[in-house]
C-alpha atoms as a PDB file:
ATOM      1  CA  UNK A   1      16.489 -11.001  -2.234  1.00  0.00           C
ATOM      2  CA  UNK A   2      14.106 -10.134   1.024  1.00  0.00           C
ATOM      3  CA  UNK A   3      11.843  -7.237  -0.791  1.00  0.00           C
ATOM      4  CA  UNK A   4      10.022  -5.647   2.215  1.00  0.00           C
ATOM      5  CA  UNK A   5       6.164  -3.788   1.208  1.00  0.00           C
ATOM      6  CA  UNK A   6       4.469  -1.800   2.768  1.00  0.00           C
ATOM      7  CA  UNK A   7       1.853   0.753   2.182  1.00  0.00           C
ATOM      8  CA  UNK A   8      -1.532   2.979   3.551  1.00  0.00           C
ATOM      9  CA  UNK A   9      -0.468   4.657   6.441  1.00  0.00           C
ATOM     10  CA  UNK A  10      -2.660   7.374   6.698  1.00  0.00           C
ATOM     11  CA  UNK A  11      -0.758   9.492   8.762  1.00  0.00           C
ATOM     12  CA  UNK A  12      -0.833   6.721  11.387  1.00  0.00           C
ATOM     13  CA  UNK A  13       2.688   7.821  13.204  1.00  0.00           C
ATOM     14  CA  UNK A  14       2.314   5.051  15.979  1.00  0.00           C
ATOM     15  CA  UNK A  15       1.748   2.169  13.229  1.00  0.00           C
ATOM     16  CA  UNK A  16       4.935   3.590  11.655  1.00  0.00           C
ATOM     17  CA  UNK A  17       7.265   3.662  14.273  1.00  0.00           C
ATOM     18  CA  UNK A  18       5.997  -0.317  15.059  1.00  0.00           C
ATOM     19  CA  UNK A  19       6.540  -0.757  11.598  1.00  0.00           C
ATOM     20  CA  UNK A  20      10.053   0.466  11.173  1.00  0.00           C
ATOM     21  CA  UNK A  21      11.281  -1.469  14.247  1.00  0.00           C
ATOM     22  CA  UNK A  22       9.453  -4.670  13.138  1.00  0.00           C
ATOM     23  CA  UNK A  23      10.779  -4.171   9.671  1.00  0.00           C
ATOM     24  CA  UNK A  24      14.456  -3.454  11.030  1.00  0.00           C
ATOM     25  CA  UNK A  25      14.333  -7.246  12.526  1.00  0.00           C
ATOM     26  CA  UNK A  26      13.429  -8.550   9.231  1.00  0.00           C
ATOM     27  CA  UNK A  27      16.694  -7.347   7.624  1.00  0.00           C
ATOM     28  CA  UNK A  28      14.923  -6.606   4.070  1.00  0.00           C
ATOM     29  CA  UNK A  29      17.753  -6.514   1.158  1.00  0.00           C
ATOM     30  CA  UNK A  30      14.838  -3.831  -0.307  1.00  0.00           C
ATOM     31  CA  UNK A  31      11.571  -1.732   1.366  1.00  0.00           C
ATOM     32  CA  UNK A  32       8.827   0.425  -1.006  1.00  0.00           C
ATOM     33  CA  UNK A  33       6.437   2.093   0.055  1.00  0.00           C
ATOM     34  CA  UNK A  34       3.087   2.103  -1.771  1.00  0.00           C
ATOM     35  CA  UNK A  35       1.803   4.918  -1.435  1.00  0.00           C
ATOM     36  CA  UNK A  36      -1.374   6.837   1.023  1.00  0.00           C
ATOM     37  CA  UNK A  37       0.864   8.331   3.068  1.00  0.00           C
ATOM     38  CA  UNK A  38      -2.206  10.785   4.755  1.00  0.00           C
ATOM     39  CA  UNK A  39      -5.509  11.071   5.606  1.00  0.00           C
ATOM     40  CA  UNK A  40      -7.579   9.817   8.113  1.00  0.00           C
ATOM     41  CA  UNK A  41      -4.658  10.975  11.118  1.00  0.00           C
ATOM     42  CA  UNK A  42      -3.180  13.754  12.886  1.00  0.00           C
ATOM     43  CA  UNK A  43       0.106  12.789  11.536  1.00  0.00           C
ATOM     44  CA  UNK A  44       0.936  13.380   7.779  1.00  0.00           C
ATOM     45  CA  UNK A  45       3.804  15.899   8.003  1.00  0.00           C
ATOM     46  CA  UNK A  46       5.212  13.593  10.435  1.00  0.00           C
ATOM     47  CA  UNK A  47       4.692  10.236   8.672  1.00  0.00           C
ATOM     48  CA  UNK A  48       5.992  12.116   5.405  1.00  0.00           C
ATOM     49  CA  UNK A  49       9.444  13.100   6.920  1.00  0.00           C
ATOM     50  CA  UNK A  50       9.979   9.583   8.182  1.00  0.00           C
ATOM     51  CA  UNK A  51       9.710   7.969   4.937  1.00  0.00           C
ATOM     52  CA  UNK A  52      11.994  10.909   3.470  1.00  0.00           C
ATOM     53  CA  UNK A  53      14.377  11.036   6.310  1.00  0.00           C
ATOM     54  CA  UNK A  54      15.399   6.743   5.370  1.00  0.00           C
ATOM     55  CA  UNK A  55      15.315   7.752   1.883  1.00  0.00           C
ATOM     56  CA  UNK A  56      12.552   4.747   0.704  1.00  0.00           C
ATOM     57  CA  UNK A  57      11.350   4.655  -2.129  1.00  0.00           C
ATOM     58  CA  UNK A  58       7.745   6.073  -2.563  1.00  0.00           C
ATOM     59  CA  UNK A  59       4.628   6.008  -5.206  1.00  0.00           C
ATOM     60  CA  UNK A  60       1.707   8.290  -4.706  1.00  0.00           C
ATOM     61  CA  UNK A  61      -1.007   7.156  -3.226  1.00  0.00           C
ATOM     62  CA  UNK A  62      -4.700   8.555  -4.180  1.00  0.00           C
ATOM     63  CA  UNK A  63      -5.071  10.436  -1.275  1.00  0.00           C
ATOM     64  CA  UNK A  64      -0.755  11.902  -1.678  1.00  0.00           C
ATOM     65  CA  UNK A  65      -2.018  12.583  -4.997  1.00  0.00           C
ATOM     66  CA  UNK A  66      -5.633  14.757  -4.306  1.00  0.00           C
ATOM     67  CA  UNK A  67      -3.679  16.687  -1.022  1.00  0.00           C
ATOM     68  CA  UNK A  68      -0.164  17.202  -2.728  1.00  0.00           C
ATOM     69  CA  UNK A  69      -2.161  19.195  -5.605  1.00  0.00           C
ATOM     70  CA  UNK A  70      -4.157  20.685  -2.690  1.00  0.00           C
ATOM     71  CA  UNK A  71      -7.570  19.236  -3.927  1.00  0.00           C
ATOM     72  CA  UNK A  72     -10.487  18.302  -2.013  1.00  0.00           C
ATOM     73  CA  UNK A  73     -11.262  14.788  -3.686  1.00  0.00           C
ATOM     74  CA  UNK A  74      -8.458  12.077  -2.554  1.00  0.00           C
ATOM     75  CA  UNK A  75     -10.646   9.645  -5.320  1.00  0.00           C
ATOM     76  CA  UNK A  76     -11.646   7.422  -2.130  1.00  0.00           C
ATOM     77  CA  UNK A  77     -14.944   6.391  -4.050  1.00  0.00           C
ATOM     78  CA  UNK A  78     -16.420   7.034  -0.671  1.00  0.00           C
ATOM     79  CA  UNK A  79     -20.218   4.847  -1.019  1.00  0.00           C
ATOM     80  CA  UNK A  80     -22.456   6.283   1.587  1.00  0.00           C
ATOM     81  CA  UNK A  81     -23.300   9.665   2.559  1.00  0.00           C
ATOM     82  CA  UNK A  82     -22.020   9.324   5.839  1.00  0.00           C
ATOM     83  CA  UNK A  83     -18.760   8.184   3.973  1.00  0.00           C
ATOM     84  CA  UNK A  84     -18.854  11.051   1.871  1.00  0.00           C
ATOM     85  CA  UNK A  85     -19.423  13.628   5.067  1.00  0.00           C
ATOM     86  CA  UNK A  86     -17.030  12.148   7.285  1.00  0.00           C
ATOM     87  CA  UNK A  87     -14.137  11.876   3.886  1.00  0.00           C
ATOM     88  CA  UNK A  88     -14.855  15.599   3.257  1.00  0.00           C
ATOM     89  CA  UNK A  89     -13.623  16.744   7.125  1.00  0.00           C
ATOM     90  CA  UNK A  90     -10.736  14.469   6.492  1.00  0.00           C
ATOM     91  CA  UNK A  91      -9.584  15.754   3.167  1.00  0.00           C
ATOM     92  CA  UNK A  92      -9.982  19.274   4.475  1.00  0.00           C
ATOM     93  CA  UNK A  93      -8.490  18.832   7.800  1.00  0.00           C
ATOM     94  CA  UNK A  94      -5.626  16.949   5.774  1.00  0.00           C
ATOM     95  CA  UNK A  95      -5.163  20.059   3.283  1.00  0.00           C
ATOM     96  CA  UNK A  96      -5.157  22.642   6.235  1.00  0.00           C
ATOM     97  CA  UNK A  97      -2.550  20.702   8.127  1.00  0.00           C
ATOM     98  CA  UNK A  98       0.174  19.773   5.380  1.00  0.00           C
ATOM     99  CA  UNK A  99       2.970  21.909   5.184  1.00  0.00           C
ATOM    100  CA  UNK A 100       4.378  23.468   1.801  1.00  0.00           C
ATOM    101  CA  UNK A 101       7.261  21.260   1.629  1.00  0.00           C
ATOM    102  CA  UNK A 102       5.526  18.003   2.631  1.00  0.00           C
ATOM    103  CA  UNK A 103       2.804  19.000  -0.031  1.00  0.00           C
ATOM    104  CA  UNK A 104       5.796  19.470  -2.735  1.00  0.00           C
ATOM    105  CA  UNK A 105       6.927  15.907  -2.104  1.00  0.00           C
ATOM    106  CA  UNK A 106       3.615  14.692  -2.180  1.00  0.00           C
ATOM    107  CA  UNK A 107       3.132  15.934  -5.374  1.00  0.00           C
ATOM    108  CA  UNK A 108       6.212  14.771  -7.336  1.00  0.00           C
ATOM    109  CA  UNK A 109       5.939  11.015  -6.401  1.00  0.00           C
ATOM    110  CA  UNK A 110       5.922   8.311  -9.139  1.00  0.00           C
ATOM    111  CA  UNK A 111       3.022   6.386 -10.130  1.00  0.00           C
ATOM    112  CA  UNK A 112       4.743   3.066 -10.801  1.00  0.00           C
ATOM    113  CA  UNK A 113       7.856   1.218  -9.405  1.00  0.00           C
ATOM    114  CA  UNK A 114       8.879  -1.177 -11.762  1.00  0.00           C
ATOM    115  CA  UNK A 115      11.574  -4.022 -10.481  1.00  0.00           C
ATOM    116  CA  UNK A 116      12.926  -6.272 -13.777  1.00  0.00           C
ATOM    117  CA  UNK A 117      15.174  -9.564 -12.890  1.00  0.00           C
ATOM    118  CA  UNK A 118      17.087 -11.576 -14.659  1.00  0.00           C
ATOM    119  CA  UNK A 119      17.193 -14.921 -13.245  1.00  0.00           C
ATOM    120  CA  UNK A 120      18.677 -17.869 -15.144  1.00  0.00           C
ATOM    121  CA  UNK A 121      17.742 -16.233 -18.290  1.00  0.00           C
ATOM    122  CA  UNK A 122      14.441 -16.007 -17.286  1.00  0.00           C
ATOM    123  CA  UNK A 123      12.893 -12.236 -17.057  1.00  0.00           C
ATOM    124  CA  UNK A 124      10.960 -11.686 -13.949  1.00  0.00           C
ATOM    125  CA  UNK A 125       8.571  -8.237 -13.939  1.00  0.00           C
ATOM    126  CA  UNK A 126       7.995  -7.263 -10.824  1.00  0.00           C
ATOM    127  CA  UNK A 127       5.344  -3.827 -10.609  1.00  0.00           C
ATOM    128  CA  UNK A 128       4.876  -1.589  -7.590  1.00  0.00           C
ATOM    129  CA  UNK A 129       1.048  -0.105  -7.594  1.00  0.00           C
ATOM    130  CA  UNK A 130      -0.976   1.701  -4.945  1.00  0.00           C
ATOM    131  CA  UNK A 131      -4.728   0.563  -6.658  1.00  0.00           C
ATOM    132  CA  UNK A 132      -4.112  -0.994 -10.254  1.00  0.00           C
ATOM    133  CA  UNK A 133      -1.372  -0.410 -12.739  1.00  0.00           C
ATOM    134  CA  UNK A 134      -4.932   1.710 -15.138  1.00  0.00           C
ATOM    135  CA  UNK A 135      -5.859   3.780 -12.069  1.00  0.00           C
ATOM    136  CA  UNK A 136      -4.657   4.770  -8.824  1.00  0.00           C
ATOM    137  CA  UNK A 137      -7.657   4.583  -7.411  1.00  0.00           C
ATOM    138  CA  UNK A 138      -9.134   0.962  -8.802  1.00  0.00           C
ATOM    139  CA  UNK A 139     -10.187  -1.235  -6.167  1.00  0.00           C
ATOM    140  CA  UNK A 140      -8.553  -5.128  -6.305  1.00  0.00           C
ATOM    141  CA  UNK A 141     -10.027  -7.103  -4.283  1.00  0.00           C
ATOM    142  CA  UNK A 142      -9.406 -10.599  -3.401  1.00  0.00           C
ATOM    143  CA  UNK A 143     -12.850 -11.547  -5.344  1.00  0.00           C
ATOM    144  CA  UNK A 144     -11.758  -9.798  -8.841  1.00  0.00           C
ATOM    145  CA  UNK A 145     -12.317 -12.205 -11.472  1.00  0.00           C
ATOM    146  CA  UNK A 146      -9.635 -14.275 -12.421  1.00  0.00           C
ATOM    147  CA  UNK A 147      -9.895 -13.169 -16.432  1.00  0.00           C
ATOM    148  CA  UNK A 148      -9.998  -9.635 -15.163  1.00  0.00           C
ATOM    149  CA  UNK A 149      -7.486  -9.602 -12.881  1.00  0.00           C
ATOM    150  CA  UNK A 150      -5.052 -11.371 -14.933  1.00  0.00           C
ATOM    151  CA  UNK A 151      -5.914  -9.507 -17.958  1.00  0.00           C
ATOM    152  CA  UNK A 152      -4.785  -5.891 -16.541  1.00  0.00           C
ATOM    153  CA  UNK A 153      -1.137  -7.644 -15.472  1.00  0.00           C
ATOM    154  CA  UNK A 154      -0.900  -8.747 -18.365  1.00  0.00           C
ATOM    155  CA  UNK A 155      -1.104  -5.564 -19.867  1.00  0.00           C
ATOM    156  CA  UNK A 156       0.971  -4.106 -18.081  1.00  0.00           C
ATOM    157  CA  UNK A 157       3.730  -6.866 -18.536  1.00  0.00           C
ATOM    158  CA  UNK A 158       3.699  -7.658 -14.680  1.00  0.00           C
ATOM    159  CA  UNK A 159       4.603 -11.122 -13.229  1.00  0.00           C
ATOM    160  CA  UNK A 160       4.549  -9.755  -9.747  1.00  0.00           C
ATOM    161  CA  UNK A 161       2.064  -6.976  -9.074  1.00  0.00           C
ATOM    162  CA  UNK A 162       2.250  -5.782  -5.835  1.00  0.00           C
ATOM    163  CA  UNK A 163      -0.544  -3.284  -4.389  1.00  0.00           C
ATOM    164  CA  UNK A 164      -2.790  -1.767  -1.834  1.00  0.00           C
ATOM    165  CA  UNK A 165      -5.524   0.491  -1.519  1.00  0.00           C
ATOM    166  CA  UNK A 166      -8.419  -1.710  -0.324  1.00  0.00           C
ATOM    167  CA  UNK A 167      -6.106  -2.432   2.974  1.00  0.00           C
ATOM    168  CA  UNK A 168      -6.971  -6.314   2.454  1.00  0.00           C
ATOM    169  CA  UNK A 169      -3.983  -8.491   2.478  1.00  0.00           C
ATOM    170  CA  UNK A 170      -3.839 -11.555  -0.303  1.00  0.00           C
ATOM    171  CA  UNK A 171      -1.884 -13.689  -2.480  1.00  0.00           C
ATOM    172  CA  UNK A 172      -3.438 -14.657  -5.653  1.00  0.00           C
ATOM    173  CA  UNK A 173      -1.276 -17.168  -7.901  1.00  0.00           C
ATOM    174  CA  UNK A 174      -3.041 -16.953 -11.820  1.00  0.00           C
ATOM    175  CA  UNK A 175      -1.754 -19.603 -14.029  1.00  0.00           C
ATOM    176  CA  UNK A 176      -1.627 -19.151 -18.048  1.00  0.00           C
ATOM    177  CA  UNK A 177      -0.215 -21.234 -20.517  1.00  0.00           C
ATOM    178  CA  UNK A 178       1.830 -19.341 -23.090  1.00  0.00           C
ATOM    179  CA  UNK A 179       3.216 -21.572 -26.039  1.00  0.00           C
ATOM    180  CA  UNK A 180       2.894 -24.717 -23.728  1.00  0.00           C
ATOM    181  CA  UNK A 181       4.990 -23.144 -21.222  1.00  0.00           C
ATOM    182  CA  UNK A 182       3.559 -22.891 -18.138  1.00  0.00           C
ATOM    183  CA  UNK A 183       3.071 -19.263 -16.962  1.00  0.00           C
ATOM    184  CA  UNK A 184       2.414 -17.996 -13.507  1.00  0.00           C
ATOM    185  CA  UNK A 185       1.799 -14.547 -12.418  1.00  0.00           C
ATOM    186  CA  UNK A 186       1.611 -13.628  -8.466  1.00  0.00           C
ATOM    187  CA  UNK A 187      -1.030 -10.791  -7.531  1.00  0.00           C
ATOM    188  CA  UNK A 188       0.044 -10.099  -3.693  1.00  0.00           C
ATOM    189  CA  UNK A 189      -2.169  -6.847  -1.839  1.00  0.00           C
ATOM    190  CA  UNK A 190       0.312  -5.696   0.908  1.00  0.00           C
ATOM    191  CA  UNK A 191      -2.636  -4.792   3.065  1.00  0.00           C
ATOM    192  CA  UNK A 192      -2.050  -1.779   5.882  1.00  0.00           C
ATOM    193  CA  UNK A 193       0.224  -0.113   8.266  1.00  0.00           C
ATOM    194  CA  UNK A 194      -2.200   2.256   9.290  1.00  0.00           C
ATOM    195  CA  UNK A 195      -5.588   1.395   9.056  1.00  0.00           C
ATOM    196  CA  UNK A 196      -6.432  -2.420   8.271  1.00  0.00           C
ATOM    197  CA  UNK A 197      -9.663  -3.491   7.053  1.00  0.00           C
ATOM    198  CA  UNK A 198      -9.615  -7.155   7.585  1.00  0.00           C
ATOM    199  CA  UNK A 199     -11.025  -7.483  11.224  1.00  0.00           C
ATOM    200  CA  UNK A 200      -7.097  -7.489  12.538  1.00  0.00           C
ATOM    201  CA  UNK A 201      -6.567  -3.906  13.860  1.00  0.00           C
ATOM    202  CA  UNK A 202      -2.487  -4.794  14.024  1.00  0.00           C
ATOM    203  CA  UNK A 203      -0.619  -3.096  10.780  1.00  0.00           C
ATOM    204  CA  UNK A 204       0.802  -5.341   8.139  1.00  0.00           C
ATOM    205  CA  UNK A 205       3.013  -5.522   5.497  1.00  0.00           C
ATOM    206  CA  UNK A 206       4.940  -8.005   3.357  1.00  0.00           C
ATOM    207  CA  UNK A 207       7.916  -9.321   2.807  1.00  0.00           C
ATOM    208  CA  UNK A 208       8.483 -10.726  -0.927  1.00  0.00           C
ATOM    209  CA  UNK A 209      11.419 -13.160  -1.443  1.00  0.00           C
ATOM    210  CA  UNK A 210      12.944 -13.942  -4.640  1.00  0.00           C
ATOM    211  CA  UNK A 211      15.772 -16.064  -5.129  1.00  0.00           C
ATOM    212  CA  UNK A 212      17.696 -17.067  -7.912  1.00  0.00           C
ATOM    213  CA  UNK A 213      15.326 -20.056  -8.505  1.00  0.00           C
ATOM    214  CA  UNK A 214      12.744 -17.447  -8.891  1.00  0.00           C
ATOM    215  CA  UNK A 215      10.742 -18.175 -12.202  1.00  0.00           C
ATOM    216  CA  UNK A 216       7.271 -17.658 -13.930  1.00  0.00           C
ATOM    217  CA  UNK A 217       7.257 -21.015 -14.359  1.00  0.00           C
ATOM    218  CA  UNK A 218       7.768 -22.482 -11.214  1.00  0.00           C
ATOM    219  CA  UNK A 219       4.375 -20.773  -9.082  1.00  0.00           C
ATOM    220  CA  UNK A 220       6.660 -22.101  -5.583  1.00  0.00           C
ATOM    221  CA  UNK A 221       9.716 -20.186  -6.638  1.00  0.00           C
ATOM    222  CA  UNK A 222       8.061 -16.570  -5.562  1.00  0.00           C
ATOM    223  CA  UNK A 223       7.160 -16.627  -1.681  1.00  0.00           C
ATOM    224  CA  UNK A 224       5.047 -14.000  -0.179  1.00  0.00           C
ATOM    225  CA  UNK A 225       5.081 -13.449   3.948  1.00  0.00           C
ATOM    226  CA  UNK A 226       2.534 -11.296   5.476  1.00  0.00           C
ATOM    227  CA  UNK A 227       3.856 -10.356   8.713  1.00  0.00           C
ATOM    228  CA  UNK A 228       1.673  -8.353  11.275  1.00  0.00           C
ATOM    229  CA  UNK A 229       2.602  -6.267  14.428  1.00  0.00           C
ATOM    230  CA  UNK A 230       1.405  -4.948  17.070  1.00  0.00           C
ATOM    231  CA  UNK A 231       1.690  -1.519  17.955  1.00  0.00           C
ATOM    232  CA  UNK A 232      -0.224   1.494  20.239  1.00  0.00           C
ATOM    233  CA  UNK A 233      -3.364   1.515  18.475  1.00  0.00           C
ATOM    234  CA  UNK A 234      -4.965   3.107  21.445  1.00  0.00           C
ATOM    235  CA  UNK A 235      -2.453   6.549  21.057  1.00  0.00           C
ATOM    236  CA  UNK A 236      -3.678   6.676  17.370  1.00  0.00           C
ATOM    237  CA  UNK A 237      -7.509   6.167  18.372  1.00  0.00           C
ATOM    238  CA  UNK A 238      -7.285   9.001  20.852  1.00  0.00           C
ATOM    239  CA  UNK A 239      -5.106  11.532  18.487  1.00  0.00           C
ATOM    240  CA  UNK A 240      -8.382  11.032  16.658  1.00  0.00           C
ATOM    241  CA  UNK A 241     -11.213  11.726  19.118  1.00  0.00           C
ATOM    242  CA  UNK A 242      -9.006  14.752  19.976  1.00  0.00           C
ATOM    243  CA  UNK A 243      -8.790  16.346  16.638  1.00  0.00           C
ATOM    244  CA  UNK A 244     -11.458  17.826  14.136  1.00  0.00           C
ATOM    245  CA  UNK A 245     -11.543  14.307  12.858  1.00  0.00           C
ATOM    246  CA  UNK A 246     -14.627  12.278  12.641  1.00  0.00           C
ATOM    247  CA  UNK A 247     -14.546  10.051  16.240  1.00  0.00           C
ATOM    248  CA  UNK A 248     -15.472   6.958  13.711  1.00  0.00           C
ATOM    249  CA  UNK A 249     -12.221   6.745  12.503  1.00  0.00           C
ATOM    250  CA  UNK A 250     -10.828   5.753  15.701  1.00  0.00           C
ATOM    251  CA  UNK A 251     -13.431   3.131  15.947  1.00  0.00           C
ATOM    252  CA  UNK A 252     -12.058   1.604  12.725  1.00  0.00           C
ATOM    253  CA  UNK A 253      -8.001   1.552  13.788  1.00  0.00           C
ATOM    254  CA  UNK A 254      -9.507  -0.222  17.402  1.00  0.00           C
ATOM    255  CA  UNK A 255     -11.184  -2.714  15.298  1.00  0.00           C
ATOM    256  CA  UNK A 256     -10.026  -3.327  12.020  1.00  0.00           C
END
């Protein structure tokens, strides 16, 4: 089975549309979306009503979950005060633009996506996050330590954990040894459609394979592709300049 992931948007309508016909060339078996559907874009009505008009399956993001119950924190743990300033136009520009019915389905999304195979009697869990499977907003990045990392997946039973959030693609394999069996557990961030962070200003997502070889035993058996495209990042930029949004943001989709 080709499982194709994708997540953070951000109301990014340009990285969409790439995304969908990149995706459509891929010919997934599966496609989730992750969650952050808004913020940061002039798009979130529009982005929303693509990803309910093909009927994928959705988790709320932070940011669906602070503007579908019309709040003005999206839990962004913004650092700076500059963050903070430039996060508080968004939010509200967000909130003003969302329409009732967008906001509705905003609100309703599930926090988990949970994915259970049984492959020559082996059980496989595979668990759909936007941050962590404790917090929608936790950051994981690629640095977590090991004990840490693995500690929260296995608490929540996960041998795949797939999530965003810090828009920073990476495949982590963590090893454990459970009655002398061997053990391995695949932490995979999907990275971003809509507004990378890793120096590459192209979207991203992932395409997870699992076969039925697949095992937690066998750390080869579970591939993970990150695929990148390109797509009119210079459309999205200017939407930006031109709206109440802060002209930084368009600085960040032109460079990553």
């Amino acid at each position: 089975m080709k499982i194709a992931l994708f997540s953070d948007i951000h109301a990014n309508l340009p990285a969409l549309e790439a995304f969908f016909a990149d995706v459509e060339k891929q010919k997934p078996d599966a496609v989730y979306c992750l969650g952050d559907l808004v913020g940061y874009n002039i798009w979130p009505n529009e982005v929303i009503d693509e990803i309910r008009k093909r009927g994928i399956p959705c988790i709320a993001g932070n940011y669906d979950f602070g503007i579908g119950r019309h709040s003005d924190d999206c839990g962004c743990a913004y650092k700076t005060d500059e963050e903070k300033a430039m996060g508080k136009i968004s939010i509200a520009y967000t909130n003003e633009v969302v329409k009732d019915e967008q906001r509705a389905y905003l609100r309703t999304l599930p926090a988990h996506i949970r994915l259970e195979f049984q492959l020559n009697n082996d059980k496989l869990n595979v668990l759909l996050v936007h941050g962590s499977p404790r917090k929608v907003n936790e950051y994981l990045f690629e640095d977590r330590d090991e004990k840490s990392l693995l500690r929260i997946m296995e608490q929540a039973d996960a041998d795949v954990m797939c999530f965003g959030h810090t828009h920073q693609p990476y495949h982590r394999v963590l090893p454990t040894v459970v009655t002398e069996d061997p053990h391995y557990r695949h932490a995979i961030n999907i990275g971003s459609v809509g507004k990378p962070k890793d120096k590459d200003p192209r979207g991203g997502y992932v395409l997870l394979h699992i076969n039925e070889n697949s095992s937690v035993k066998d750390k080869d058996s579970v591939k993970v592709e990150f695929i990148r495209f390109d797509y009119y990042i210079e459309q999205a930029a200017k939407a930006v300049e031109d709206s109440p949004l802060p002209n930084e943001y368009a600085d960040m989709l032109r460079h990553g």
